[in-house]
N, C-alpha and C. Protein backbone atom coordinates (compact mmCIF):
# COMPACT_ATOMS: atom_id res chain seq x y z
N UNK A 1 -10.28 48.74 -9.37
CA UNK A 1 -10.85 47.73 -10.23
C UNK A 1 -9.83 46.63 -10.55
N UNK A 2 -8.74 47.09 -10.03
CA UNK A 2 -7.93 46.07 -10.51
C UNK A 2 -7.15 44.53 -9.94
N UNK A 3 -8.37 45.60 -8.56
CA UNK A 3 -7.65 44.06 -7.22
C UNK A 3 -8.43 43.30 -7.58
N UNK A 4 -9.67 43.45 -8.09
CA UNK A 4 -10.70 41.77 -7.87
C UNK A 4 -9.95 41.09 -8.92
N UNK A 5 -9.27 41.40 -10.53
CA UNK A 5 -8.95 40.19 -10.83
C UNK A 5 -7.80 39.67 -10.36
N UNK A 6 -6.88 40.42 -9.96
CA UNK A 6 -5.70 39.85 -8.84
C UNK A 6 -6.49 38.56 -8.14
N UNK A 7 -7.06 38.92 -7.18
CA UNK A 7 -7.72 38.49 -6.26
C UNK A 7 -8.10 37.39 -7.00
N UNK A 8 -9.22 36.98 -7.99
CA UNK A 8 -9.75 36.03 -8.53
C UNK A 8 -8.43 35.09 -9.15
N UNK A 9 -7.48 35.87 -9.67
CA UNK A 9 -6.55 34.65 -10.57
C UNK A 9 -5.52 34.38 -9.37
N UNK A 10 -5.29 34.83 -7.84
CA UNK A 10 -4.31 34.67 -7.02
C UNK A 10 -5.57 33.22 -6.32
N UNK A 11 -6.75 33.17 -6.13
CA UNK A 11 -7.03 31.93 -5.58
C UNK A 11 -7.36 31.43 -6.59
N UNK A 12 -7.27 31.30 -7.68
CA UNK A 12 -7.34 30.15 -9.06
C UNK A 12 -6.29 29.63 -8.42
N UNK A 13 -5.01 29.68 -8.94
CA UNK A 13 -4.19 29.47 -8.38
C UNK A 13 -3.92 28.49 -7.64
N UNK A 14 -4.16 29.16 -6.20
CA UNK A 14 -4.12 28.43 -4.93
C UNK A 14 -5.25 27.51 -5.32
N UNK A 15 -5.75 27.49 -5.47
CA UNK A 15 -6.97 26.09 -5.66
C UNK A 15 -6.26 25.30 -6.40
N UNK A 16 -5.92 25.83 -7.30
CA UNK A 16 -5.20 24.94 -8.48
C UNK A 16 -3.76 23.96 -7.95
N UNK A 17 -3.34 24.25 -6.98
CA UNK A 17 -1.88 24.40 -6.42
C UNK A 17 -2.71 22.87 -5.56
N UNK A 18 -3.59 23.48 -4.89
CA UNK A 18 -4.14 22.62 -4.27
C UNK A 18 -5.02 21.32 -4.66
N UNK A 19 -5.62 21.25 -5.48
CA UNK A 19 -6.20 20.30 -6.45
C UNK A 19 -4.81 19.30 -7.25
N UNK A 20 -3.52 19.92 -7.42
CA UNK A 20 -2.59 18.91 -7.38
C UNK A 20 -2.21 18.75 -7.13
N UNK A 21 -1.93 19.37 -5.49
CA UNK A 21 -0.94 18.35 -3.99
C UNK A 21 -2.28 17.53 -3.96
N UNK A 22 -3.77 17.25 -3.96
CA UNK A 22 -4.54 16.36 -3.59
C UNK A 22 -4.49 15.40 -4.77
N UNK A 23 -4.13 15.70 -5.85
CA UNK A 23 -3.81 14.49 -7.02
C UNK A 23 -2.66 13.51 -6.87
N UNK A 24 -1.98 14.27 -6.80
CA UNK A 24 -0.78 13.80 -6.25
C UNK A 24 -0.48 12.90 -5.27
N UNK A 25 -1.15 13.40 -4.09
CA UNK A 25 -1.22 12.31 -3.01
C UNK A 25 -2.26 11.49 -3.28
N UNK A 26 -2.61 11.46 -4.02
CA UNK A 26 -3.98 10.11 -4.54
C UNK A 26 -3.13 9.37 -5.98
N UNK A 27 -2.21 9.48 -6.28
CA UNK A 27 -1.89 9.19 -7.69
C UNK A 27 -1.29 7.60 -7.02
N UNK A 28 -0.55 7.68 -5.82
CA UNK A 28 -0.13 5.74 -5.82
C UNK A 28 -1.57 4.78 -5.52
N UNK A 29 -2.82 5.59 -4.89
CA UNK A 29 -3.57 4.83 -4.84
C UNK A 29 -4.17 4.90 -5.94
N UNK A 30 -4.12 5.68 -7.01
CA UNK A 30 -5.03 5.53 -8.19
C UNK A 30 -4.14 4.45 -8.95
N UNK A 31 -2.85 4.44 -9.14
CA UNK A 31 -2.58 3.50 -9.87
C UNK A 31 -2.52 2.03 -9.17
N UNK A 32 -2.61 1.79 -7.90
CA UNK A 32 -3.02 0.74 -7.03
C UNK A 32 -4.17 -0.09 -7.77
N UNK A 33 -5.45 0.95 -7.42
CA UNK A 33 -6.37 0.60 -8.09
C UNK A 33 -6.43 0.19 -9.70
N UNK A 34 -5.51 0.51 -10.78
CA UNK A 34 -5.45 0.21 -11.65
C UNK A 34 -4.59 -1.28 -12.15
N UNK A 35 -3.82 -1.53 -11.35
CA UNK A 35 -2.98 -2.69 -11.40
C UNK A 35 -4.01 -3.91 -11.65
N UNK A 36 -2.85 -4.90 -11.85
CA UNK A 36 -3.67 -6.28 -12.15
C UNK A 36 -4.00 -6.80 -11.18
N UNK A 37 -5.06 -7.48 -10.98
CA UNK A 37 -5.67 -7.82 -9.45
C UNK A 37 -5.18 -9.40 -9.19
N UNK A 38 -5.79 -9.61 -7.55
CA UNK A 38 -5.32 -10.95 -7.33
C UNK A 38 -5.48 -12.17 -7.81
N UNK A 39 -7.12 -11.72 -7.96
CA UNK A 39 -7.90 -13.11 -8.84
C UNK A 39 -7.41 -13.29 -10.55
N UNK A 40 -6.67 -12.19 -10.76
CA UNK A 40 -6.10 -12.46 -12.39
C UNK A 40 -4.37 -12.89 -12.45
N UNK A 41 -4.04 -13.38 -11.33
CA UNK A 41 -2.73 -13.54 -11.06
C UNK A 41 -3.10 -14.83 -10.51
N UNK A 42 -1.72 -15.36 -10.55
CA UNK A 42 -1.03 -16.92 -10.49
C UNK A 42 -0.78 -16.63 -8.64
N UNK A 43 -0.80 -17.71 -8.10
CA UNK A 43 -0.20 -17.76 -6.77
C UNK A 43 1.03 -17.33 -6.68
N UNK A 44 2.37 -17.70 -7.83
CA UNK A 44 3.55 -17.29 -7.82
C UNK A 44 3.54 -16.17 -7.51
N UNK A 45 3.05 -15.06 -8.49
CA UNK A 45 3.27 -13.94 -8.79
C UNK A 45 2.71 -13.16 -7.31
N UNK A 46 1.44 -13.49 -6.71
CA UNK A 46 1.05 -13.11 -5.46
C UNK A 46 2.03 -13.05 -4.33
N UNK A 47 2.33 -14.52 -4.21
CA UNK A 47 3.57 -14.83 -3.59
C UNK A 47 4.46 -14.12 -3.73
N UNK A 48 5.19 -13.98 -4.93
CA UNK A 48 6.35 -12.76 -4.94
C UNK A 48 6.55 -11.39 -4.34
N UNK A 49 5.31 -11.29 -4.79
CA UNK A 49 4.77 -9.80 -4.10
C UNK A 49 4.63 -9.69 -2.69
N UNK A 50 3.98 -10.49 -1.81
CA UNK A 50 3.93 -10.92 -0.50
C UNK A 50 4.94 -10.74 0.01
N UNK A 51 5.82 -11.73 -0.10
CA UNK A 51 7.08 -12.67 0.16
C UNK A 51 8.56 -10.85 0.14
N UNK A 52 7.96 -10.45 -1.39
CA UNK A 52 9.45 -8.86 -1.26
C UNK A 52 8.94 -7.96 -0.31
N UNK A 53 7.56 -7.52 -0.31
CA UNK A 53 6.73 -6.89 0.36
C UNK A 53 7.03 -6.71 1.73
N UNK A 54 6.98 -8.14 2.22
CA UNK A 54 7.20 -8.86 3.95
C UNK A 54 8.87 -8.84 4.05
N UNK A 55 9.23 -8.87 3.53
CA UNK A 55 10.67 -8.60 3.70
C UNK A 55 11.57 -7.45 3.91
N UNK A 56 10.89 -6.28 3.36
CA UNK A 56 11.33 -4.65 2.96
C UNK A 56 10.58 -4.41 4.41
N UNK A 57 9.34 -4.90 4.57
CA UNK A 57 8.94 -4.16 5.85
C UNK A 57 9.59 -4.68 7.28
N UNK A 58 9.88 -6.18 7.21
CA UNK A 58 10.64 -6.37 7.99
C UNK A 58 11.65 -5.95 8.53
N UNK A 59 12.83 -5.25 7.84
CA UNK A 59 13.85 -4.76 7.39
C UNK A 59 13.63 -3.64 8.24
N UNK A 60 12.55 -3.22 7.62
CA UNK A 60 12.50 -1.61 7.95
C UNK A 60 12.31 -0.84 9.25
N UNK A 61 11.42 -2.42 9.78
CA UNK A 61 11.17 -1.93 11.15
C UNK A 61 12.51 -2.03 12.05
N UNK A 62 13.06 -2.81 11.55
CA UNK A 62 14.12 -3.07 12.56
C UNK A 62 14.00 -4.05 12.99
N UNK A 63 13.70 -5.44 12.76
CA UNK A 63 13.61 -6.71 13.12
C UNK A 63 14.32 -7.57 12.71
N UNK A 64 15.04 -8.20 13.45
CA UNK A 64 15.56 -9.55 13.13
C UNK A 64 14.84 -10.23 11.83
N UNK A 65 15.49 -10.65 10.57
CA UNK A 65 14.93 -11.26 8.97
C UNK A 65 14.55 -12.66 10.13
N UNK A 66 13.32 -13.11 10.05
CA UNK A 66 13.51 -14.57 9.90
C UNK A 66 13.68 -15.35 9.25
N UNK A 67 14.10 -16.54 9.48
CA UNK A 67 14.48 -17.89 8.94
C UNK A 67 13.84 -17.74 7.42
N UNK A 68 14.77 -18.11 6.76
CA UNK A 68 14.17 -17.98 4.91
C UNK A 68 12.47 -19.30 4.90
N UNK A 69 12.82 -20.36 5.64
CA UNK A 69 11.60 -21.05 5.90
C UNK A 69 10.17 -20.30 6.49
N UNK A 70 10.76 -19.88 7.91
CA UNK A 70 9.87 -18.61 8.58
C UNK A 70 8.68 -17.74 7.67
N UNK A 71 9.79 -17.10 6.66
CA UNK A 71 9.37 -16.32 5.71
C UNK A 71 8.86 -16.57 5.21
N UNK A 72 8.93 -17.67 4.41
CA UNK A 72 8.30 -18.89 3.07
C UNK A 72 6.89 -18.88 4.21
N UNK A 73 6.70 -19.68 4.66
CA UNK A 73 5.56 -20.22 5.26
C UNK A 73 4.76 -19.04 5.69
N UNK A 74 5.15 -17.66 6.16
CA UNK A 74 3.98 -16.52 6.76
C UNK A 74 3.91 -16.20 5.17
N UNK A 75 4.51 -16.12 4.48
CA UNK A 75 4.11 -15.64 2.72
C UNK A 75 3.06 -16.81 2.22
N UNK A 76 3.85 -18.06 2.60
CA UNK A 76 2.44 -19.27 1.54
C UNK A 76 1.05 -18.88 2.37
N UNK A 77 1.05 -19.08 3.71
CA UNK A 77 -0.30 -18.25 4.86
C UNK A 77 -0.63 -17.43 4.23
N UNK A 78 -0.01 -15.84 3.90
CA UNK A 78 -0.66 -15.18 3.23
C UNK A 78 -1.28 -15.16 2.25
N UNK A 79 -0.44 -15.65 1.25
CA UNK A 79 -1.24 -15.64 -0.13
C UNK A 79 -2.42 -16.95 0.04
N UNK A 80 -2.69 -17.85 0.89
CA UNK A 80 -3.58 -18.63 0.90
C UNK A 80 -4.60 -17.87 1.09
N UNK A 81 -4.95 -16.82 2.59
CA UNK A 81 -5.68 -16.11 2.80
C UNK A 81 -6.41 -14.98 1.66
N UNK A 82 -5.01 -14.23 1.12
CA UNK A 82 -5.84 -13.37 -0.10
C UNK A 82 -6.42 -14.38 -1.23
N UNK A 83 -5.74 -15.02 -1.45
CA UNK A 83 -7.29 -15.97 -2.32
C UNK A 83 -8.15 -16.27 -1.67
N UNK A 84 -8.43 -16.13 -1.05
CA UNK A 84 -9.71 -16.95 -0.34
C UNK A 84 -10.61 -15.50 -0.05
N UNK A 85 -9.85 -14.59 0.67
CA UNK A 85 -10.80 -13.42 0.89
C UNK A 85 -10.04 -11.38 0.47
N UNK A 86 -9.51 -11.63 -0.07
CA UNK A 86 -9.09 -10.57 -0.42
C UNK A 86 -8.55 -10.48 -1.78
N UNK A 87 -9.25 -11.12 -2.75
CA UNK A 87 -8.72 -11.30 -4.06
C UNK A 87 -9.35 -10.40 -5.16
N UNK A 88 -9.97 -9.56 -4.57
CA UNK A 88 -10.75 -8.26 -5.43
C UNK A 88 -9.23 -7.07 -4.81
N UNK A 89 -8.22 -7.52 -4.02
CA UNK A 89 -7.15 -6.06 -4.41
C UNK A 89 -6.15 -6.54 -5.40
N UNK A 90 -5.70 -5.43 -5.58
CA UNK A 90 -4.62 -5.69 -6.73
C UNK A 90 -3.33 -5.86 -5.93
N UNK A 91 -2.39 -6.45 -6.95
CA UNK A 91 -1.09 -6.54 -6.63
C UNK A 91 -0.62 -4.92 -5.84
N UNK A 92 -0.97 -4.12 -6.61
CA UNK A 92 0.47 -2.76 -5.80
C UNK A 92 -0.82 -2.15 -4.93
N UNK A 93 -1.78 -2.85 -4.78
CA UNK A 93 -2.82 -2.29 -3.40
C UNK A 93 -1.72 -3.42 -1.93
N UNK A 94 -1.11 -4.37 -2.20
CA UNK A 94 -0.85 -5.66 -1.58
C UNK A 94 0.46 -4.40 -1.03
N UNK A 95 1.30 -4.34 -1.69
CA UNK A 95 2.73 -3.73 -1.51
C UNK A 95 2.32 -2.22 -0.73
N UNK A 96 1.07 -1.49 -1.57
CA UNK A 96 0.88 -0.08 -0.67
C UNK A 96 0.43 -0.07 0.54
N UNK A 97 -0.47 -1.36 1.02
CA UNK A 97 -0.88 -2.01 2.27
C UNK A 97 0.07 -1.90 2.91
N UNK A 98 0.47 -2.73 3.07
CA UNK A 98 2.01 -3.18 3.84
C UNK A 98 3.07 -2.02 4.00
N UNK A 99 3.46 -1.24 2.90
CA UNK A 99 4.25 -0.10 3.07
C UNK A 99 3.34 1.12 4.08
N UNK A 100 2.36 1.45 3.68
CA UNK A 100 1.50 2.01 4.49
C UNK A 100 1.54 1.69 6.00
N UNK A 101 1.26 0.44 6.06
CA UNK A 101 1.10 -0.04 7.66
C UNK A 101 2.36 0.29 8.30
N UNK A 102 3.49 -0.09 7.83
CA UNK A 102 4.63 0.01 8.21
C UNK A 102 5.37 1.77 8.58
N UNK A 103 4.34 2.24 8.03
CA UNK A 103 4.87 3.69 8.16
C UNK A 103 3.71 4.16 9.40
N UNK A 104 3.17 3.28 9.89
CA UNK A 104 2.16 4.01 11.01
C UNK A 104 0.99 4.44 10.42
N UNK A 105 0.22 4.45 8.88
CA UNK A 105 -1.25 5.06 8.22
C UNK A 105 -1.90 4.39 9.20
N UNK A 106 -1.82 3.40 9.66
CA UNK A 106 -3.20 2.82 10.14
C UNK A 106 -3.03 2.10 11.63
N UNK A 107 -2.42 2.99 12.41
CA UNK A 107 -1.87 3.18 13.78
C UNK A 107 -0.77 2.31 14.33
N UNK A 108 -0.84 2.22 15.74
CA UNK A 108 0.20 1.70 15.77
C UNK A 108 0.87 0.11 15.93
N UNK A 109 1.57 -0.49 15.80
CA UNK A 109 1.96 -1.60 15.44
C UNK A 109 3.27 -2.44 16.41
N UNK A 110 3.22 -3.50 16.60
CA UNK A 110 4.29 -3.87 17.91
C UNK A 110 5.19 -4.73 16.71
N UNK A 111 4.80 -5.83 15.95
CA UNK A 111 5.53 -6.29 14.97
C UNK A 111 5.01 -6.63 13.88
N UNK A 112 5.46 -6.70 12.77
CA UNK A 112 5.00 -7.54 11.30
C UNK A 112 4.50 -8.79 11.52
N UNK A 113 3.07 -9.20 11.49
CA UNK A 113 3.42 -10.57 11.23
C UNK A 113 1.96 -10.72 10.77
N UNK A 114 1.24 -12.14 10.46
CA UNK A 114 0.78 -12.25 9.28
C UNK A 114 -0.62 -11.76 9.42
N UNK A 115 -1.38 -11.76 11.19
CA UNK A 115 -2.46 -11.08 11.33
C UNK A 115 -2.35 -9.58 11.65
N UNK A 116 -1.50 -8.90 11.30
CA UNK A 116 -0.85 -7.67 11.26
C UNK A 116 -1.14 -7.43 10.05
N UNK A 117 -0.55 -7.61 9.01
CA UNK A 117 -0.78 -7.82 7.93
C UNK A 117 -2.32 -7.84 7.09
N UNK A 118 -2.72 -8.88 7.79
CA UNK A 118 -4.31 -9.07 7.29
C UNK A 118 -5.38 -7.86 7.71
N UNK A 119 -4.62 -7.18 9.15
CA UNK A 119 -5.23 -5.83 9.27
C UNK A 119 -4.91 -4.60 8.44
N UNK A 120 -3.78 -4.90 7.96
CA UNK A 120 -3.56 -3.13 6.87
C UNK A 120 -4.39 -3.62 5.47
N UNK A 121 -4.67 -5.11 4.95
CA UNK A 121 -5.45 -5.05 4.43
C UNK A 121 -7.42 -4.81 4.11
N UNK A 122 -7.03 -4.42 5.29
CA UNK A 122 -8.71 -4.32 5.63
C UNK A 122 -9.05 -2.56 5.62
C-alpha cells in the first residue's frame, strides 16, 4: 500500500519539475510580451534598440562591424520598416528576434542584414 503514494508524489514531482523547465523557457518570451511596445516608443528609443541589437549580432557571427554609416542607415531602414509594419512588437520581442535568429531558432542564415532581419521578425 505504500508504493502508490510513492508513486503518485514521485510523478507530482516530475510534472512539477517539468511545468518549470517549460516556465522557464517561456519566461524571456513572457516578459517580451510584456515590455513597452513599438507604437508607444519614440523612433530614438527603437533605433537604439535596433542599432545595439544589429551590432551584438554582428559581432557574434563573426563578421566584419560595418562602417558606423553602414550601420546607421540598415538601423534608420529598420526602424522605418517596424513602424510601418511591425509596430504591435515590443522592444525586447525586437532584441529576442534578432538574438534568436542569430543563434539558428529559425534556421539557417548566410549573413545579418536588414531582410534577414525582417525574417526573424515574422
Amino acid at each position: 500500500m505504500e508504493i502508490v503514494p510513492k508513486l503518485v508524489h514521485t510523478q507530482s514531482w516530475a510534472q512539477l519539475a517539468i511545468i518549470q523547465t517549460q516556465e522557464t523557457a517561456l519566461t524571456p518570451y513572457l516578459e517580451a510580451l510584456d515590455s513597452k511596445k513599438v507604437k508607444d516608443s519614440s523612433e530614438l528609443e527603437v533605433a537604439a534598440i535596433v542599432s545595439e541589437a544589429l551590432h551584438k549580432a554582428i559581432f557574434f557571427v563573426g563578421h566584419h562591424l560595418p562602417s558606423e554609416k553602414d550601420l546607421y542607415n540598415l538601423a534608420k531602414k529598420l526602424v522605418e520598416i517596424i513602424f510601418s509594419k511591425f509596430k504591435a512588437l515590443s522592444l525586447n520581442e525586437i532584441k529576442l528576434a534578432i538574438n534568436n535568429g542569430i543563434c539558428g531558432e529559425y534556421g539557417d542564415f548566410v549573413t545579418v542584414s536588414g531582410v534577414q532581419v525582417l525574417k526573424w521578425f515574422k
